[in-house]
N, C-alpha and C. Protein backbone atom coordinates (compact mmCIF):
# COMPACT_ATOMS: atom_id res chain seq x y z
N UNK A 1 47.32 -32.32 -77.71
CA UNK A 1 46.89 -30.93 -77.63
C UNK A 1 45.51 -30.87 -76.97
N UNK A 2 45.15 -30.25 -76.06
CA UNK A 2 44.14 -29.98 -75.22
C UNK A 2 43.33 -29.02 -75.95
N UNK A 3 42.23 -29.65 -76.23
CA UNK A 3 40.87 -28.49 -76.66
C UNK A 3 39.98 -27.34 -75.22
N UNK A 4 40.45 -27.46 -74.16
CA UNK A 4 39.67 -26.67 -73.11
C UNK A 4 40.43 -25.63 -73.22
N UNK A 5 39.21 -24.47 -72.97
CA UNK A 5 39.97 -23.03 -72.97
C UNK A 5 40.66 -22.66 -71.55
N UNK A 6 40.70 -21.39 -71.10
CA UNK A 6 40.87 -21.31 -69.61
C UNK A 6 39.68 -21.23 -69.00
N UNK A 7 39.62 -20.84 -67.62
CA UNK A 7 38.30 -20.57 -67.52
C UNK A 7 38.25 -18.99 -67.46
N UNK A 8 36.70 -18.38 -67.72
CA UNK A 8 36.33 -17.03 -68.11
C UNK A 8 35.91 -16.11 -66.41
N UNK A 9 36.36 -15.63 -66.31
CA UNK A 9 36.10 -14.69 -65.11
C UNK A 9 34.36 -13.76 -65.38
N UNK A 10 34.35 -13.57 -66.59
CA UNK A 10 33.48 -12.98 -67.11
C UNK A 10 32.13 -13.09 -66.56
N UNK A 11 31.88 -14.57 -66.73
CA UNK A 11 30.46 -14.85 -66.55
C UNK A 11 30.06 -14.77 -64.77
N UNK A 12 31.07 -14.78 -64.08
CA UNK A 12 30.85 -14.89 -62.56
C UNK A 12 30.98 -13.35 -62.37
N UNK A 13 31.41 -12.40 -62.99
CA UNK A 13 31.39 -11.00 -62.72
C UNK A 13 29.67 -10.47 -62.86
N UNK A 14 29.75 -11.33 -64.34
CA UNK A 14 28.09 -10.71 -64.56
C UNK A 14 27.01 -10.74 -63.73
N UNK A 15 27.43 -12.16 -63.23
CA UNK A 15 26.16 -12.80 -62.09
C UNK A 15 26.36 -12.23 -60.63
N UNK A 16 27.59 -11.51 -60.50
CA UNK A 16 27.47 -11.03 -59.09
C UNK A 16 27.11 -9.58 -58.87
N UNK A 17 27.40 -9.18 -60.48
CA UNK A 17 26.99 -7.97 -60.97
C UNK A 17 25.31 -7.77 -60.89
N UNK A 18 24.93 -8.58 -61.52
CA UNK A 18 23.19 -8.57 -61.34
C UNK A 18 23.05 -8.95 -59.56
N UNK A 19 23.49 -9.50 -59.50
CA UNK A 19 22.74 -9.81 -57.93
C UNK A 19 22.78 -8.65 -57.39
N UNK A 20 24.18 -8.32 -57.22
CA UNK A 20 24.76 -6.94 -56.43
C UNK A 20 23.67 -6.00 -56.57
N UNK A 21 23.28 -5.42 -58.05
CA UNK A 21 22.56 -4.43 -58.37
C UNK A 21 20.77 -4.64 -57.56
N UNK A 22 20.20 -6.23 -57.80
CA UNK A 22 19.35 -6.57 -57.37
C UNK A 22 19.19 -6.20 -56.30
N UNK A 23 19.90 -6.23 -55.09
CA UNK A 23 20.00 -5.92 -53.83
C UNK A 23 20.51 -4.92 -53.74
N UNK A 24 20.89 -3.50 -54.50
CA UNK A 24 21.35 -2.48 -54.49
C UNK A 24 19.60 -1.39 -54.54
N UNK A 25 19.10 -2.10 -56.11
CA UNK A 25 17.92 -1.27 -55.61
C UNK A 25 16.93 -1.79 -54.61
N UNK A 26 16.79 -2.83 -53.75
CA UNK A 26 16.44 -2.78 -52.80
C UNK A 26 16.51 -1.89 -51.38
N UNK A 27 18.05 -1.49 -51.42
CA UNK A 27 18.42 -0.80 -50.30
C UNK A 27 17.73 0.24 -51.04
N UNK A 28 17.37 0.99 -52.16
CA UNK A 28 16.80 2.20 -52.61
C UNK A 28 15.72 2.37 -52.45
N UNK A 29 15.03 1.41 -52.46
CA UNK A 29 13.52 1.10 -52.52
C UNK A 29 13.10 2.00 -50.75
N UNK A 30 13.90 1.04 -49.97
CA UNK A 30 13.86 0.96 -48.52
C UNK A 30 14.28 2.38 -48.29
N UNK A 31 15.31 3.36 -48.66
CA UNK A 31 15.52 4.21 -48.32
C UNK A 31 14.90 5.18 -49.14
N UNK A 32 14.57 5.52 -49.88
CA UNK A 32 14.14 6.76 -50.68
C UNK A 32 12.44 6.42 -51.35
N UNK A 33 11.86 5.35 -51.59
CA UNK A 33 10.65 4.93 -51.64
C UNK A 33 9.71 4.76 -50.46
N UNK A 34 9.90 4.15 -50.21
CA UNK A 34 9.31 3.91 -48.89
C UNK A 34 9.06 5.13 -47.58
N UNK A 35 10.23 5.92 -47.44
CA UNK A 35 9.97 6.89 -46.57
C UNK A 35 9.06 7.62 -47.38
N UNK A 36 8.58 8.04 -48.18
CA UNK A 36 8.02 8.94 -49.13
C UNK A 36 6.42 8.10 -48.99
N UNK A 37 6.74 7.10 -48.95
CA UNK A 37 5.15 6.28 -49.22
C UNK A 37 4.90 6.46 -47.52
N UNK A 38 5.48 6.31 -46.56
CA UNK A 38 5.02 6.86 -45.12
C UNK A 38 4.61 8.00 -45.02
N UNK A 39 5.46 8.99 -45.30
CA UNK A 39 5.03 10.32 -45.39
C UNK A 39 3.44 10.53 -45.82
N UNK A 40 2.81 9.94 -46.38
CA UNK A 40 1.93 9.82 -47.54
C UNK A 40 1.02 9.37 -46.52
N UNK A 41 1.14 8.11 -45.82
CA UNK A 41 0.03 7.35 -44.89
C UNK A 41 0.03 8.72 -43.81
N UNK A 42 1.19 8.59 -42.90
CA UNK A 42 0.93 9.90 -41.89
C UNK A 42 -0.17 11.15 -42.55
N UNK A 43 0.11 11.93 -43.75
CA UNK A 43 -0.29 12.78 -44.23
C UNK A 43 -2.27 12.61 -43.99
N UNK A 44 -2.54 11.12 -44.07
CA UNK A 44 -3.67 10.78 -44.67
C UNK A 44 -3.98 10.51 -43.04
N UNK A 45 -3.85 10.31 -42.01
CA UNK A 45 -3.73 9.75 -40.64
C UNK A 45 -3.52 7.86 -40.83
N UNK A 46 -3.39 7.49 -41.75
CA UNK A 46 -3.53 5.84 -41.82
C UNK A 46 -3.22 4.88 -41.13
N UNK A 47 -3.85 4.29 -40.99
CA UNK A 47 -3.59 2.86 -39.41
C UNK A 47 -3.23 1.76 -40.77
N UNK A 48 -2.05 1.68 -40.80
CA UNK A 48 -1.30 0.59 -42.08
C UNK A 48 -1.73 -0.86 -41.50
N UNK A 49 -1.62 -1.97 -42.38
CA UNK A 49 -1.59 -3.30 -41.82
C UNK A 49 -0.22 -3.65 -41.28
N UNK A 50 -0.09 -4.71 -40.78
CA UNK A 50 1.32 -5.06 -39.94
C UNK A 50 2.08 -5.36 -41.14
N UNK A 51 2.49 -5.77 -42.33
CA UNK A 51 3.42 -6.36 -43.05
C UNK A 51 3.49 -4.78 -43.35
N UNK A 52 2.55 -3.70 -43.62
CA UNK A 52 3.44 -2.55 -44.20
C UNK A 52 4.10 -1.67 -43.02
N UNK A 53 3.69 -1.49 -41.57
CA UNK A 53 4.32 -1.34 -40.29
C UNK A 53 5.70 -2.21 -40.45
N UNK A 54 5.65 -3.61 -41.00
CA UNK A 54 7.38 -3.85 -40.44
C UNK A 54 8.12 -3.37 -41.45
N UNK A 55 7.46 -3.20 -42.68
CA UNK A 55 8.31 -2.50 -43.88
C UNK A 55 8.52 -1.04 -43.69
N UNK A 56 7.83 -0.26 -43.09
CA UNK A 56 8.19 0.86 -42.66
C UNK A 56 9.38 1.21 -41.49
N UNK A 57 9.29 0.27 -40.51
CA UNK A 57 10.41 0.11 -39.60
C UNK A 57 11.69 -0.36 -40.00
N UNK A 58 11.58 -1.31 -40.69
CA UNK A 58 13.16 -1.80 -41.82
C UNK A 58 13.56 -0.86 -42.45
N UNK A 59 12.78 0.07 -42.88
CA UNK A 59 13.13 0.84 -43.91
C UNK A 59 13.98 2.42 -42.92
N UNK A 60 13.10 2.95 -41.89
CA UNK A 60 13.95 3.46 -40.86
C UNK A 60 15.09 3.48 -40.83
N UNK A 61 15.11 1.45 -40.13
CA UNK A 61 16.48 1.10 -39.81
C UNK A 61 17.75 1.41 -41.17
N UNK A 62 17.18 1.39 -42.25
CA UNK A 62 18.05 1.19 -43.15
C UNK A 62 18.24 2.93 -43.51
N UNK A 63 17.54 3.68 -43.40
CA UNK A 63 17.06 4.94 -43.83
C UNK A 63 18.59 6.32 -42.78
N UNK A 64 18.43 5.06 -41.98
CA UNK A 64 19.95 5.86 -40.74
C UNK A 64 20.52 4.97 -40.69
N UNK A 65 20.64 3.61 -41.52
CA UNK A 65 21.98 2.90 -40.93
C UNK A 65 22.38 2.58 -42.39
N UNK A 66 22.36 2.96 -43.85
CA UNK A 66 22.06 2.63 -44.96
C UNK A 66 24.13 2.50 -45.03
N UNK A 67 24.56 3.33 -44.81
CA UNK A 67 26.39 3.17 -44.98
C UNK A 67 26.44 1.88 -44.08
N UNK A 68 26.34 1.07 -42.94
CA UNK A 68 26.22 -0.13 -42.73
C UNK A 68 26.16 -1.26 -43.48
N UNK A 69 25.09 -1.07 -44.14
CA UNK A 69 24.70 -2.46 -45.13
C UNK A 69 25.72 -1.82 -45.91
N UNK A 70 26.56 -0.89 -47.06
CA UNK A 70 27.36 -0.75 -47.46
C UNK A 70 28.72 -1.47 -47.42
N UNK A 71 29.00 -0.95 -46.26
CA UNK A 71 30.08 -1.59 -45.67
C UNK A 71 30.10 -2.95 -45.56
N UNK A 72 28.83 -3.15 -45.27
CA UNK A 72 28.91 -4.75 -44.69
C UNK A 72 28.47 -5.77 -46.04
N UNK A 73 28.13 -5.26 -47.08
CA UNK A 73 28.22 -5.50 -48.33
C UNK A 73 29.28 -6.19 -49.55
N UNK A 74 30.07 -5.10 -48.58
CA UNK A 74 31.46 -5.19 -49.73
C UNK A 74 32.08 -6.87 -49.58
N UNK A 75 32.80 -6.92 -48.11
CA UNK A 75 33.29 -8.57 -48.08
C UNK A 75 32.07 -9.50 -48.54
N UNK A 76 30.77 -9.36 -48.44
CA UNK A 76 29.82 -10.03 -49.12
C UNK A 76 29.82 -10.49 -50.61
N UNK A 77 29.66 -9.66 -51.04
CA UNK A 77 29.84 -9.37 -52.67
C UNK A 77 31.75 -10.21 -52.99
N UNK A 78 32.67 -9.91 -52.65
CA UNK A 78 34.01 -10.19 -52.56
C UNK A 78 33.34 -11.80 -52.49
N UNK A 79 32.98 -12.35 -51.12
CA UNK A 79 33.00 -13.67 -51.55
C UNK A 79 32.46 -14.27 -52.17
N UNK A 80 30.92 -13.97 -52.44
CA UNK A 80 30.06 -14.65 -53.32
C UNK A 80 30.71 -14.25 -55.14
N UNK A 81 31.28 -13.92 -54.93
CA UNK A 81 32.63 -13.43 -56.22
C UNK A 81 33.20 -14.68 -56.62
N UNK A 82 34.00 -14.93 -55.46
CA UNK A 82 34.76 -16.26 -55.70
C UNK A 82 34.15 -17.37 -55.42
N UNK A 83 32.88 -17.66 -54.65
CA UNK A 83 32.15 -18.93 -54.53
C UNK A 83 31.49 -18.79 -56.27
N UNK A 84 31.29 -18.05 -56.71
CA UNK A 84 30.61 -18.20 -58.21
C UNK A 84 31.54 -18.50 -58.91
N UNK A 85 32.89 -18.14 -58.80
CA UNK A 85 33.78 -18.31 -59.92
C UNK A 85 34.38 -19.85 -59.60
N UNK A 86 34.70 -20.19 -58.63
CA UNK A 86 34.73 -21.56 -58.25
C UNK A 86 33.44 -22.27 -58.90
N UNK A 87 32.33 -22.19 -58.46
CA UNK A 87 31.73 -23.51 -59.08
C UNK A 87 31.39 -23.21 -60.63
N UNK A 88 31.41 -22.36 -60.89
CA UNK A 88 31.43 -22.29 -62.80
C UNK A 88 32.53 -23.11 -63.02
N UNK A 89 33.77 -22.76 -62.28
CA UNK A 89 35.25 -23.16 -63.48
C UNK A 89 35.40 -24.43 -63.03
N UNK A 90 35.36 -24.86 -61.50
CA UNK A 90 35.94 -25.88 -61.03
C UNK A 90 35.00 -26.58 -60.51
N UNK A 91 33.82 -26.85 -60.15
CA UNK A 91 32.85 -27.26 -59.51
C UNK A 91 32.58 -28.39 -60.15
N UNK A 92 32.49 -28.36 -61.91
CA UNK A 92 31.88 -29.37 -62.43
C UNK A 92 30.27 -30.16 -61.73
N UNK A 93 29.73 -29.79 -61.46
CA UNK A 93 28.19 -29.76 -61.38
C UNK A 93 27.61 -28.66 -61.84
N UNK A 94 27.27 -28.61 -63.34
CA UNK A 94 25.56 -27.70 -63.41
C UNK A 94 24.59 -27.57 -62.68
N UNK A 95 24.08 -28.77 -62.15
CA UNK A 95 23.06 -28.27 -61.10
C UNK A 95 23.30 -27.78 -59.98
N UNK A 96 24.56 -27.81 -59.46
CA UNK A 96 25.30 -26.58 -58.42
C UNK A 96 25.12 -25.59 -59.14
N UNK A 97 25.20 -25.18 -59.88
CA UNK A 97 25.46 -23.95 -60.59
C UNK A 97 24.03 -23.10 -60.92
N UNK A 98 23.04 -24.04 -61.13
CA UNK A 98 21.43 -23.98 -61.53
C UNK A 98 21.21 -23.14 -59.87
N UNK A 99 21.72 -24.32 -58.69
CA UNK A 99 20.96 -24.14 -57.36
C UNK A 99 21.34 -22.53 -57.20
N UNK A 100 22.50 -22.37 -57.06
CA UNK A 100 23.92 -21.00 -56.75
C UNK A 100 23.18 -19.98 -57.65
N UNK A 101 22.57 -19.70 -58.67
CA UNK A 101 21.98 -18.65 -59.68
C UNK A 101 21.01 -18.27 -58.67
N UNK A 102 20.42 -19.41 -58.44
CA UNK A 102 18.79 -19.58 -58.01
C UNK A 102 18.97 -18.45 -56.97
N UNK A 103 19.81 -19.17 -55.69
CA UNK A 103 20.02 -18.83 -54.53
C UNK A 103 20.62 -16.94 -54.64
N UNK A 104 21.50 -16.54 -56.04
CA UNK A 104 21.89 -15.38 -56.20
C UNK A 104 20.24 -14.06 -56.42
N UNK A 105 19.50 -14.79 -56.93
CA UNK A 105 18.95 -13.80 -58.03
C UNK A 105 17.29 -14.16 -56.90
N UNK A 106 16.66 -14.80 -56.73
CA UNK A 106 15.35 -15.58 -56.07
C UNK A 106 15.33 -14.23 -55.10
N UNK A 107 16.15 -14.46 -53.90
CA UNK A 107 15.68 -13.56 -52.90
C UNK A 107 15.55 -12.18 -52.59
N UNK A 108 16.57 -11.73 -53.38
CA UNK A 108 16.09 -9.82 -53.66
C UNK A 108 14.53 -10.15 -54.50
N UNK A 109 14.66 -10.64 -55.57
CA UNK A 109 13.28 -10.67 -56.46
C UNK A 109 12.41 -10.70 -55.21
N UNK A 110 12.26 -11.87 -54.34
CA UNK A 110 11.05 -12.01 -53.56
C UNK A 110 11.08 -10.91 -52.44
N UNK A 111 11.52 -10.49 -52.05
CA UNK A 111 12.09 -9.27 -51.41
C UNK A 111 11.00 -8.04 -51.74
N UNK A 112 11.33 -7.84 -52.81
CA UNK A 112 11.39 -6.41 -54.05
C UNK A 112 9.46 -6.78 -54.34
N UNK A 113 9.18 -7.69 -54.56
CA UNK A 113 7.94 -8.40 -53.99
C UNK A 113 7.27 -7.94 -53.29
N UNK A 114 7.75 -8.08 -52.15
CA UNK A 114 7.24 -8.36 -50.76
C UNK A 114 6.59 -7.00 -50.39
N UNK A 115 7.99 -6.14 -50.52
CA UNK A 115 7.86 -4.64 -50.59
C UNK A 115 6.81 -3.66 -50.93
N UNK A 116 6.86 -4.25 -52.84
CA UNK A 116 5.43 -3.52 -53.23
C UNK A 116 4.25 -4.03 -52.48
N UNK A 117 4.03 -5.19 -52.79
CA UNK A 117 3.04 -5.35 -52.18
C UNK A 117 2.79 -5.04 -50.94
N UNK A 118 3.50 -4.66 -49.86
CA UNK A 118 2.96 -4.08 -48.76
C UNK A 118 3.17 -2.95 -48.51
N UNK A 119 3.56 -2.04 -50.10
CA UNK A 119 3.35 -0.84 -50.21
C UNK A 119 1.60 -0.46 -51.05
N UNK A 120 1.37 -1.43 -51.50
CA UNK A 120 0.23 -1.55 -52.54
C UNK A 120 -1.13 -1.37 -51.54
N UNK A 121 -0.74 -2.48 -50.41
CA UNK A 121 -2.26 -2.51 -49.55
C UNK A 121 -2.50 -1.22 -48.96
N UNK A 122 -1.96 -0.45 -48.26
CA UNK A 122 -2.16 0.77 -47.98
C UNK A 122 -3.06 1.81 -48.97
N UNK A 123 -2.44 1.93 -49.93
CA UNK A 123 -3.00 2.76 -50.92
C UNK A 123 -4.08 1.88 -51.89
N UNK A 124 -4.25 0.60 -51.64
CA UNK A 124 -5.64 0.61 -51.78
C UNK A 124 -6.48 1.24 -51.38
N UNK A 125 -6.40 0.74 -50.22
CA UNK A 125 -7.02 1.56 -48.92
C UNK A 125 -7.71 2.72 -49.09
N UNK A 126 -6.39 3.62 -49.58
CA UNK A 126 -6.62 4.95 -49.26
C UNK A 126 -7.46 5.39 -50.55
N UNK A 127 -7.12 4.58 -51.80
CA UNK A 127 -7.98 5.02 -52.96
C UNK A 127 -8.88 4.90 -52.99
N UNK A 128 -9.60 3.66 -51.80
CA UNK A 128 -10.70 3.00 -51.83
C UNK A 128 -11.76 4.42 -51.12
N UNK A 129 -11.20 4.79 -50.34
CA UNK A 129 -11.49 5.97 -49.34
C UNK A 129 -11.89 7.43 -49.91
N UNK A 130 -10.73 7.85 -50.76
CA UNK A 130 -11.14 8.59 -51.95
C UNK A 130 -11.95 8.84 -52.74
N UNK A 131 -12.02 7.64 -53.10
CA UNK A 131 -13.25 7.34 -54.23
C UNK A 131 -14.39 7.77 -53.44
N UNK A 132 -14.94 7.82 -52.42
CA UNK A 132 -16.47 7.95 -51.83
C UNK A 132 -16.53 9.16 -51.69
């Protein structure tokens, strides 16, 4: 009699579930944050630094092409579906599994990062300006 269960679909839903979402409010950030924080520099006349200039231009791009990344999302999400559920059930390496989390969850975070902070320097700036 065999003590192994089947394997659980569960836990690879969750993890593609968080990622998905991770990179879901990113596209939000980019589209509905960010134009609002431009609005804000224009308003003020502000000469931004270059990391918040390319975040303002990404955000554009995404701001009129946002059903794109949608679309182009979906078979994304679909496979990293089944590459997670493969190395949980069948992979037999944990530290595949350690790397594959890493690689799921790391780069929206640093992303989402990146973002504020080169939403942050601006409005230093501008508070700094204020203040006098």
């Amino acid at each position: 009699m065999s003590n192994s269960k089947p394997p659980s679909i569960t836990g690879s839903v969750v993890r593609v579930a968080l990622a998905t979402l991770l990179w879901v409010l990113l596209l939000v950030v980019l589209v509905v944050v960010v134009p609002r924080e431009r609005k804000k520099f224009d308003d003020f006349g502000m000469s931004v630094p270059t990391v918040t200039q390319i975040l303002v231009d990404v955000s554009m791009f995404f701001e009129d092409y946002w059903w794109l990344a949608v679309f182009a999302a979906i078979p994304v999400v679909i496979g990293t579906g089944i590459a997670t559920y493969y190395l949980r059930n069948r992979s037999g390496s944990p530290m595949l599994i350690v790397f594959w989390s890493l690689f799921l969850f790391v780069p929206p975070i640093l992303l989402q990062l990146v973002v504020w902070w080169a939403l942050y320097l601006p409005l230093q700036k501008l508070q700094e300006g204020l203040s006098r």
